[in-house]
Protein backbone atom coordinates (compact mmCIF):
# COMPACT_ATOMS: atom_id res chain seq x y z
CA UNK A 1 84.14 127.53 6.08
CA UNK A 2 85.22 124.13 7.74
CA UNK A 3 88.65 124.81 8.50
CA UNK A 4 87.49 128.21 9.90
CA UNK A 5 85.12 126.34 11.92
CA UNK A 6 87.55 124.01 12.96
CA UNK A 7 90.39 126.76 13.60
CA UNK A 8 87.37 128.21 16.53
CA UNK A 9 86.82 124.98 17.66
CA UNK A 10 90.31 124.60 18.27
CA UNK A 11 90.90 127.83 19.56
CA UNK A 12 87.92 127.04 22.15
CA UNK A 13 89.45 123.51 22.98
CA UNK A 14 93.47 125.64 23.96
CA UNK A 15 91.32 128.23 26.05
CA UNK A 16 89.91 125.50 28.02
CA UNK A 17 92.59 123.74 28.55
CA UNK A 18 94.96 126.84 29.38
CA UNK A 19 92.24 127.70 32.00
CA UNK A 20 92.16 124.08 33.61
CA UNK A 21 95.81 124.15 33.58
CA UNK A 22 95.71 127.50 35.17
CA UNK A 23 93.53 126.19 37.93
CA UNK A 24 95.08 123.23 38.30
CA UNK A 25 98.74 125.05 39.08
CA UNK A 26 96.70 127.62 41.87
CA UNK A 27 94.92 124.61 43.54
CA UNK A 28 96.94 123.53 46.47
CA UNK A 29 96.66 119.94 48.21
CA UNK A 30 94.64 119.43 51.25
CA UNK A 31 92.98 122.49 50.90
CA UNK A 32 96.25 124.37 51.89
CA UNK A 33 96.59 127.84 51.52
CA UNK A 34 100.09 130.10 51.61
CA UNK A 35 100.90 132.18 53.82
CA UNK A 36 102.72 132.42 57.25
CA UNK A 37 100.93 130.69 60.35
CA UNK A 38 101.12 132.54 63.53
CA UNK A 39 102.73 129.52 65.87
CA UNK A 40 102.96 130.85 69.54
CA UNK A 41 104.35 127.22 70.61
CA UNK A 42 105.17 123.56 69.36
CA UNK A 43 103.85 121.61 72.15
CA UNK A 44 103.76 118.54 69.80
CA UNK A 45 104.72 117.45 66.15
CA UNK A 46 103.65 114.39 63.91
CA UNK A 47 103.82 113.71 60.17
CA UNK A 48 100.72 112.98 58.09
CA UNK A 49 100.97 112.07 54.12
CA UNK A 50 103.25 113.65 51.48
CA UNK A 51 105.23 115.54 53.94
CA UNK A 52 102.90 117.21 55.81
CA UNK A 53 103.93 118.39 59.32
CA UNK A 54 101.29 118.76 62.15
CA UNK A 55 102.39 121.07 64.76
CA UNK A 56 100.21 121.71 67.74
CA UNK A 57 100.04 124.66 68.86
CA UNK A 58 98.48 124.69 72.56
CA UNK A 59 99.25 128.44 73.18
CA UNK A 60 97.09 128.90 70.66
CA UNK A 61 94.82 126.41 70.94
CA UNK A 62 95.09 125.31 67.11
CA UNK A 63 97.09 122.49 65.32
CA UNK A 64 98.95 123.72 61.75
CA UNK A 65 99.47 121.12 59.32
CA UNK A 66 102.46 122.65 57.11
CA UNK A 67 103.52 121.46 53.67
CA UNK A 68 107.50 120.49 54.01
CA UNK A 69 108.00 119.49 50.44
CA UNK A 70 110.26 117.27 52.24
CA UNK A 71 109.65 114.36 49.93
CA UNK A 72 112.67 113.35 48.67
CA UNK A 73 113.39 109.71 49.55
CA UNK A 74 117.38 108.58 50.25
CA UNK A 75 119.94 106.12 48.87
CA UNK A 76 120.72 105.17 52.64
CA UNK A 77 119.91 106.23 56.10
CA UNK A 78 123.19 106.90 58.13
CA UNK A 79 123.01 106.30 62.05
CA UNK A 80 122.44 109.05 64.18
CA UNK A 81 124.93 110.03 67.00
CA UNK A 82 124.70 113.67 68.43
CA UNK A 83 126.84 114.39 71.54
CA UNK A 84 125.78 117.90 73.05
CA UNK A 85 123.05 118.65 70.47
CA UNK A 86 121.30 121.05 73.20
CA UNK A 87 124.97 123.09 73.04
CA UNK A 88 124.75 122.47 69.11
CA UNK A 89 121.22 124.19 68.78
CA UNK A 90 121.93 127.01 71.26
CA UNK A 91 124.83 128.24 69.28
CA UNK A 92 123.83 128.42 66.23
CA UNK A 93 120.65 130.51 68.02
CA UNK A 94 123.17 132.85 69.10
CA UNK A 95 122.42 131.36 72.90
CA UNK A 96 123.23 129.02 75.90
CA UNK A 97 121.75 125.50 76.10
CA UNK A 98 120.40 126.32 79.06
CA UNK A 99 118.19 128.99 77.80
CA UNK A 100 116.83 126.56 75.34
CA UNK A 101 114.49 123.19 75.42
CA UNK A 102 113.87 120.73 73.16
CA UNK A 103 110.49 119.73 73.44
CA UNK A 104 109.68 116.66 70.92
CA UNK A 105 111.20 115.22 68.08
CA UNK A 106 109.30 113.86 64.91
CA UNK A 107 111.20 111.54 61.88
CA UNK A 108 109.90 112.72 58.27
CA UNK A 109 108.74 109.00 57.57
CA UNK A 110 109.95 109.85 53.29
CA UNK A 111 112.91 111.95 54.01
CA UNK A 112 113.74 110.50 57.27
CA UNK A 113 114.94 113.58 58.48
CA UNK A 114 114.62 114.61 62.12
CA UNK A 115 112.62 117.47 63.44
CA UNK A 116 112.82 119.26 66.15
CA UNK A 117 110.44 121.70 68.57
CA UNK A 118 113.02 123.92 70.23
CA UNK A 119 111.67 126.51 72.76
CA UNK A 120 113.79 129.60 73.75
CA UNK A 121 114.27 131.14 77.27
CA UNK A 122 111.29 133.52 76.18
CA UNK A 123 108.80 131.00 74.77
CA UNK A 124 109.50 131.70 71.00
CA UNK A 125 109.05 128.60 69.38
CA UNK A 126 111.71 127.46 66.88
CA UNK A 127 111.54 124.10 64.13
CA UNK A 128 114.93 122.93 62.95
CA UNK A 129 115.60 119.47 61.14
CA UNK A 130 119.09 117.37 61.28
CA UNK A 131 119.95 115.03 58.50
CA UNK A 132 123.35 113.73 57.79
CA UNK A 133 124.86 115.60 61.19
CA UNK A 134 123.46 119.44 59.58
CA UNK A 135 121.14 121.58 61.34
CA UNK A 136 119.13 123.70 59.19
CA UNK A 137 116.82 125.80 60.74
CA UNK A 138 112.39 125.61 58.90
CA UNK A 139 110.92 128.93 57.88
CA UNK A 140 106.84 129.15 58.43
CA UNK A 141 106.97 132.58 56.38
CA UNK A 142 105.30 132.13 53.21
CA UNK A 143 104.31 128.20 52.95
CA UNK A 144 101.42 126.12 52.22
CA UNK A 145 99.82 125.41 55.31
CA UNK A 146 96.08 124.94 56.71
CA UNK A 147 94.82 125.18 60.50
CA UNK A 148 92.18 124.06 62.81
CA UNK A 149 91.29 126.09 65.43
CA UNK A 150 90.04 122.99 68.58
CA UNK A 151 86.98 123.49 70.31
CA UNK A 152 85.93 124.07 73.88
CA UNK A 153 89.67 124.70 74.58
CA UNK A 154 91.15 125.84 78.38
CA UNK A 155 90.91 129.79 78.25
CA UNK A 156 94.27 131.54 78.33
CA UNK A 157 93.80 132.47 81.90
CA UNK A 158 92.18 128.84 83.00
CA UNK A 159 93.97 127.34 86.13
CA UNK A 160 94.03 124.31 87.98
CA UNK A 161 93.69 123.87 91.40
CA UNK A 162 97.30 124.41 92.15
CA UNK A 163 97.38 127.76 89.89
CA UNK A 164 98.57 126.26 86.94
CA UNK A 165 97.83 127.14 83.56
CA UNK A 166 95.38 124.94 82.04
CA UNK A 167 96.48 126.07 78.56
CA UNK A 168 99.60 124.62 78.03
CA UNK A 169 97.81 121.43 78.69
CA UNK A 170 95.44 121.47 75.71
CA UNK A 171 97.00 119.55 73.43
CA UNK A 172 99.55 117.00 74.91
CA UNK A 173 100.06 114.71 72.29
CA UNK A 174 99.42 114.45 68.59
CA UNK A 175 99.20 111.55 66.02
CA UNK A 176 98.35 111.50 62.48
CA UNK A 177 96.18 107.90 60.96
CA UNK A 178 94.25 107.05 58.09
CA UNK A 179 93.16 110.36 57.40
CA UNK A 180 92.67 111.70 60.85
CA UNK A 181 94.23 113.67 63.12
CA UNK A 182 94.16 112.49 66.78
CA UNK A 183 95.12 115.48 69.57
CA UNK A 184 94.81 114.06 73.26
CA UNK A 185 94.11 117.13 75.59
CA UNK A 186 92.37 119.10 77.98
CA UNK A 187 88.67 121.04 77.09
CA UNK A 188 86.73 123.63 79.18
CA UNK A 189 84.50 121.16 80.15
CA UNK A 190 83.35 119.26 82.92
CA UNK A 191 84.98 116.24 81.99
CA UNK A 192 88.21 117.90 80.72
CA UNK A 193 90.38 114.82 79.86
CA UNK A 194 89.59 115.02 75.76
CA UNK A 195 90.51 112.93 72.99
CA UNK A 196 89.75 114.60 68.94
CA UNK A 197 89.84 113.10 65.80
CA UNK A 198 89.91 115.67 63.14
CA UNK A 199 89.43 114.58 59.40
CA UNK A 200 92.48 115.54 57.19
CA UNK A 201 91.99 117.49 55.20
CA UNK A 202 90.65 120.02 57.42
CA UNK A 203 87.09 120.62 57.78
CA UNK A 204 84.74 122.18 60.33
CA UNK A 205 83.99 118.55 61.97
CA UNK A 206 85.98 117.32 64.95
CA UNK A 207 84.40 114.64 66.87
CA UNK A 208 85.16 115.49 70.65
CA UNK A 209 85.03 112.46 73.23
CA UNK A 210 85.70 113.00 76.93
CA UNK A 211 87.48 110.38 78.86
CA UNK A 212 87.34 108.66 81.94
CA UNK A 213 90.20 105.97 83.53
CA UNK A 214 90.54 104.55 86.79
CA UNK A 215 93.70 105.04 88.31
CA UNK A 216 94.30 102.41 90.37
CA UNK A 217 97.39 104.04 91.86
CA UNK A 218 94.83 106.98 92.94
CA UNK A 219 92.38 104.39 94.04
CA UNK A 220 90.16 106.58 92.12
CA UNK A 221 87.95 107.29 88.42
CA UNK A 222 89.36 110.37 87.11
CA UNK A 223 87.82 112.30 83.92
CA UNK A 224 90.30 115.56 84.46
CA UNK A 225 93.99 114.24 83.67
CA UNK A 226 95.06 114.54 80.12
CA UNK A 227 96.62 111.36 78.55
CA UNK A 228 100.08 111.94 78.32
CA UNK A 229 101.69 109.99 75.19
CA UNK A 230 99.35 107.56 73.30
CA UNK A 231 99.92 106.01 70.13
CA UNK A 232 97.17 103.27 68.12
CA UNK A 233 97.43 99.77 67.75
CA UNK A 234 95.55 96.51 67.01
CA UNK A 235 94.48 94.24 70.02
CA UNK A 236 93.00 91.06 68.86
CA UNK A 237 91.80 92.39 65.70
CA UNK A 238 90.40 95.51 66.98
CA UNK A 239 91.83 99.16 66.61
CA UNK A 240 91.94 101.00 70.29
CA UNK A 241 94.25 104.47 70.83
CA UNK A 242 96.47 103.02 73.61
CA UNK A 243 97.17 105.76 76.25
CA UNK A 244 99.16 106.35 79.25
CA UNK A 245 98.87 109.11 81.95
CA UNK A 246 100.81 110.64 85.07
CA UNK A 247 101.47 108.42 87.62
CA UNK A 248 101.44 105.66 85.05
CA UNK A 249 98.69 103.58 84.43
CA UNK A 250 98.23 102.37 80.74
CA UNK A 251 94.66 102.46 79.39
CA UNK A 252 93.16 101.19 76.39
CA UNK A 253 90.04 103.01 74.53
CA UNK A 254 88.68 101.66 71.10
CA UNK A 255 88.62 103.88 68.48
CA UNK A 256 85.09 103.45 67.50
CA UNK A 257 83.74 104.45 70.34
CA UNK A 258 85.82 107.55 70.43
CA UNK A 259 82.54 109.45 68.46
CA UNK A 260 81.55 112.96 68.78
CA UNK A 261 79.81 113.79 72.12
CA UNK A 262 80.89 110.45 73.61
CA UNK A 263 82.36 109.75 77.00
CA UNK A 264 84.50 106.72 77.20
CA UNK A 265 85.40 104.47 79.78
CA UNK A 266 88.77 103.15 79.00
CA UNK A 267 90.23 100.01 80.30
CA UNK A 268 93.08 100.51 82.46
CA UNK A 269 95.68 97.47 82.17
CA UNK A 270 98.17 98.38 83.77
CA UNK A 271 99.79 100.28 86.60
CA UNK A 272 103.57 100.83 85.77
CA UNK A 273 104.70 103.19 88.67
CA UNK A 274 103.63 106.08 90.89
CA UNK A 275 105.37 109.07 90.76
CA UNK A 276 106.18 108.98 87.37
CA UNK A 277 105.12 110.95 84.35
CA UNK A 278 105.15 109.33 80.69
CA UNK A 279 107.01 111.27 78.23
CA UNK A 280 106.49 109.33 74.93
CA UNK A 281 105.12 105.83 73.82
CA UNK A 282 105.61 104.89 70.40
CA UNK A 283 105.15 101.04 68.67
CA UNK A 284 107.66 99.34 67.50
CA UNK A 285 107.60 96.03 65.32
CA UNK A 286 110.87 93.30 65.42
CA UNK A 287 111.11 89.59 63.82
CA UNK A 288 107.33 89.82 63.74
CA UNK A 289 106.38 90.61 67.14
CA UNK A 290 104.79 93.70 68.63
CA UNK A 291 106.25 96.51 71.23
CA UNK A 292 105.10 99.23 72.70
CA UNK A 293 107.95 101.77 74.03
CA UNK A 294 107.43 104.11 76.43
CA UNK A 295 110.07 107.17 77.77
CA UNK A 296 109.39 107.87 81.18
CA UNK A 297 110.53 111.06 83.71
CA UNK A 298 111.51 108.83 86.73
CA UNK A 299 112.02 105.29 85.25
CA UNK A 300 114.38 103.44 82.38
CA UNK A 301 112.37 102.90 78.72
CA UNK A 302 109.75 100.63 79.36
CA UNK A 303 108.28 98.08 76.54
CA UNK A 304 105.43 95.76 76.80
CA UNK A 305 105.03 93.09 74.43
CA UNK A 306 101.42 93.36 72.72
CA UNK A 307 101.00 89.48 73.09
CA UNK A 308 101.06 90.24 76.82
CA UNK A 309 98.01 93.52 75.93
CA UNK A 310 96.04 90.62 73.72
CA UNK A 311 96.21 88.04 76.57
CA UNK A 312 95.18 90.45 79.59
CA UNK A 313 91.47 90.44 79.16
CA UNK A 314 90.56 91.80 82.93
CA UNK A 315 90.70 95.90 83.80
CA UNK A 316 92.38 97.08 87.18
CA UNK A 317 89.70 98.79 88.95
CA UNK A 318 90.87 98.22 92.28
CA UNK A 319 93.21 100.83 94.47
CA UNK A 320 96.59 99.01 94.69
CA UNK A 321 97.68 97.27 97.78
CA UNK A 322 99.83 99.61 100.10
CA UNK A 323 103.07 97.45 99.31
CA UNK A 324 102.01 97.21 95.48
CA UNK A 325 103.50 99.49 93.39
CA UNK A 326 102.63 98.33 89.87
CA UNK A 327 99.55 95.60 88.64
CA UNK A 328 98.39 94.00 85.22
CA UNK A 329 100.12 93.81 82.13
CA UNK A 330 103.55 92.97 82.71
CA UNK A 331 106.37 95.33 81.21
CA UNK A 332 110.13 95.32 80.89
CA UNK A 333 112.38 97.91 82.08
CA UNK A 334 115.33 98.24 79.49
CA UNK A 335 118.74 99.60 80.39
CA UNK A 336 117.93 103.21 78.85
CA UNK A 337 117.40 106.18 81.41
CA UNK A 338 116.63 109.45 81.27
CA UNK A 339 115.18 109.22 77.67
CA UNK A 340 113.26 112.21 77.35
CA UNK A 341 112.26 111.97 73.48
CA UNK A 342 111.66 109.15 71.47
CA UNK A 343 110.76 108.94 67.67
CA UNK A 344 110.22 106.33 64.92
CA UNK A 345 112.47 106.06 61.76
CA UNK A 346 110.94 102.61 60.64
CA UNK A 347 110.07 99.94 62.36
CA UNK A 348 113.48 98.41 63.44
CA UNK A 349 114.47 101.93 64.20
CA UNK A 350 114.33 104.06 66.67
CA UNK A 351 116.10 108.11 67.70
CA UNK A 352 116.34 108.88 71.49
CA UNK A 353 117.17 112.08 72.70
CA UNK A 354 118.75 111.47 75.97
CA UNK A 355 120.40 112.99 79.23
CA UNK A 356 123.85 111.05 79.37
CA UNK A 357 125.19 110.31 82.87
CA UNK A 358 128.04 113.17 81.98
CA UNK A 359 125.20 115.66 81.38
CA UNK A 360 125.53 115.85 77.69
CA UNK A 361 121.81 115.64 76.08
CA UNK A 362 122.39 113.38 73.15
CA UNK A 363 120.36 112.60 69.88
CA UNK A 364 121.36 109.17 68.63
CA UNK A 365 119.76 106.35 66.80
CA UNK A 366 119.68 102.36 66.91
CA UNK A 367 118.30 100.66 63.94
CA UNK A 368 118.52 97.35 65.72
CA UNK A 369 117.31 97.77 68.89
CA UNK A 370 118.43 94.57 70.49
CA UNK A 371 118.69 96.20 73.80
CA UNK A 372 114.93 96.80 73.64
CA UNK A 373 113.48 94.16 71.89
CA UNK A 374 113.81 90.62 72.29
């Protein structure tokens, strides 16, 4: 009688278990699910944890985070050096490098292989990575992935005052930090320059902030420009998302004031150049000390030292002088031009895509940096 006892009790115990194990194998991380996201553009890309790619998706008006499985660590990290990769990519899409455009880059911070947001003559978005000097192209058929459709987004048909589409503005930059997902943007609202912080995994909370800056280059407040590249940082202590806009001034919001339903004042604390239209801004760390980098449409790489951030303590919220063409923080141009993409590998390296003076749009690496950082 014991030992038949004893024989159910078993029997119950390797049910159980089977059936956890069973569950365990279907559950996905992050609340991902499989299947193959519909992604009508990659207007931005950052990495979160465990090889998870965030793509946004402003066409759509939704950001995909896709499981890579990319988590495979390497013995070494070669240098990267990529003469004509625009002629590289277009060939092996059966095309001309003209009828193709590389719109951001993104380093896998495990793998440390590159990825990149490639956008055909007819707006069909394509995701390739490079490691080790080999293109290989990223299927979204059939992978574990999860989206978030953002609220109060531009309609598809929403223009500006010029007749542009406000769509293609609603996400402009992404970044992925301590379990939130920041998109910088435009909204159908009022005050459309938005900033959202979405918890990762996804849920149905995003807490929505409208912004306001004065441009001092404008001579003006202005709550309807979308930042342009922002990254996060610490200022004396404090966290603040550290943003830059057309036309360049650099503003600083802190992050815990960026609630839902808020609308923020930033600090503006800097004006680096009218005319001029930030394409990325990254931080960088050398020997200790702080950088921000910044790629820019008109002028070299800029940095600015975050010693010189900490120690400006004023906001510009004056119109410059007629004969001033920049104010606050200082900044130093470096001799890089014509960067159009920059990404971080770690933090004494960086991997610039770049128009050469011979026309050839290069992808190539410097782990030192010395030309940027002193």
């Amino acid at each position: 009688m014991k030992k038949s006892v004893l024989l159910v009790a078993l029997s119950t115990v390797m049910v159980v278990l089977a059936a956890m194990t069973f569950r365990g194998n279907d559950e996905l991380p992050y609340n991902l699910k499989v299947g193959s996201p519909e992604v009508k553009s990659i207007s931005s890309l950052a990495f979160g944890p465990e090889g998870i790619l965030f793509i946004g998706d402003s066409k759509s008006a939704a950001v995909y985070a896709v499981n890579t499985k990319d988590v495979k660590s390497p013995k070494s990290v070669s240098s990267i050096d990529v003469k004509a990769i625009d002629q590289k990519i277009a060939t092996l899409l059966g095309t001309t490098s003209d009828n193709i455009s590389i719109l951001d880059i993104a380093v896998n911070p495990i793998s440390k292989k590159v990825y990149l947001a490639i956008q055909s003559g007819d707006g069909t978005p394509v995701l390739m990575t490079l490691a080790e000097g080999k293109f290989a192209p990223v299927t979204l058929k059939d992978v574990e992935f999860a989206e978030v459709q953002l609220n109060n987004s531009p309609g598809v048909d929403d223009k500006d005052g010029r007749g542009r589409s406000l769509r293609v503005s609603t996400i402009s930059d992404i970044d992925y930090s301590d379990g939130k997902l920041m998109v910088s943007g435009l909204s159908n609202k009022e005050f459309s320059s938005t900033f959202r912080s979405i918890p990762f995994p996804f849920t149905d909370s995003q807490d929505y902030a409208s912004l306001e800056i004065f441009h001092a280059a404008h001579g003006r407040y202005e709550t309807t420009s979308p930042i342009k590249a922002f990254t996060t940082g610490k200022v004396n202590g404090k966290e603040y998302l550290i943003a830059s806009y057309t036309c360049t001034p650099l503003v600083l919001f802190p992050l815990d004031e960026l609630k839902a339903g808020t609308h923020v004042k930033g600090r503006t604390i800097a004006e680096m150049g009218n005319g001029n239209q930030p394409l990325d801004l990254i931080s960088m760390k050398k020997d200790g000390k702080s950088y921000l980098v910044m790629a820019n449409s008109r002028h070299p790489v800029f940095q600015v030292d975050f010693k010189d951030i900490e120690s400006f303590e004023g906001s510009l919220t004056e119109p410059l002088a007629d004969n001033v063409k920049t104010d606050g923080v200082d900044f130093e141009s470096t001799p890089l031009t014509d960067v159009q993409q920059l990404a971080k590998m770690d933090d004494g390296t960086m991997v610039f895509l770049q128009k050469k003076s011979n026309g050839s749009l290069d992808l190539w690496s410097s782990d030192k940096a010395e030309n940027l950082t002193k």
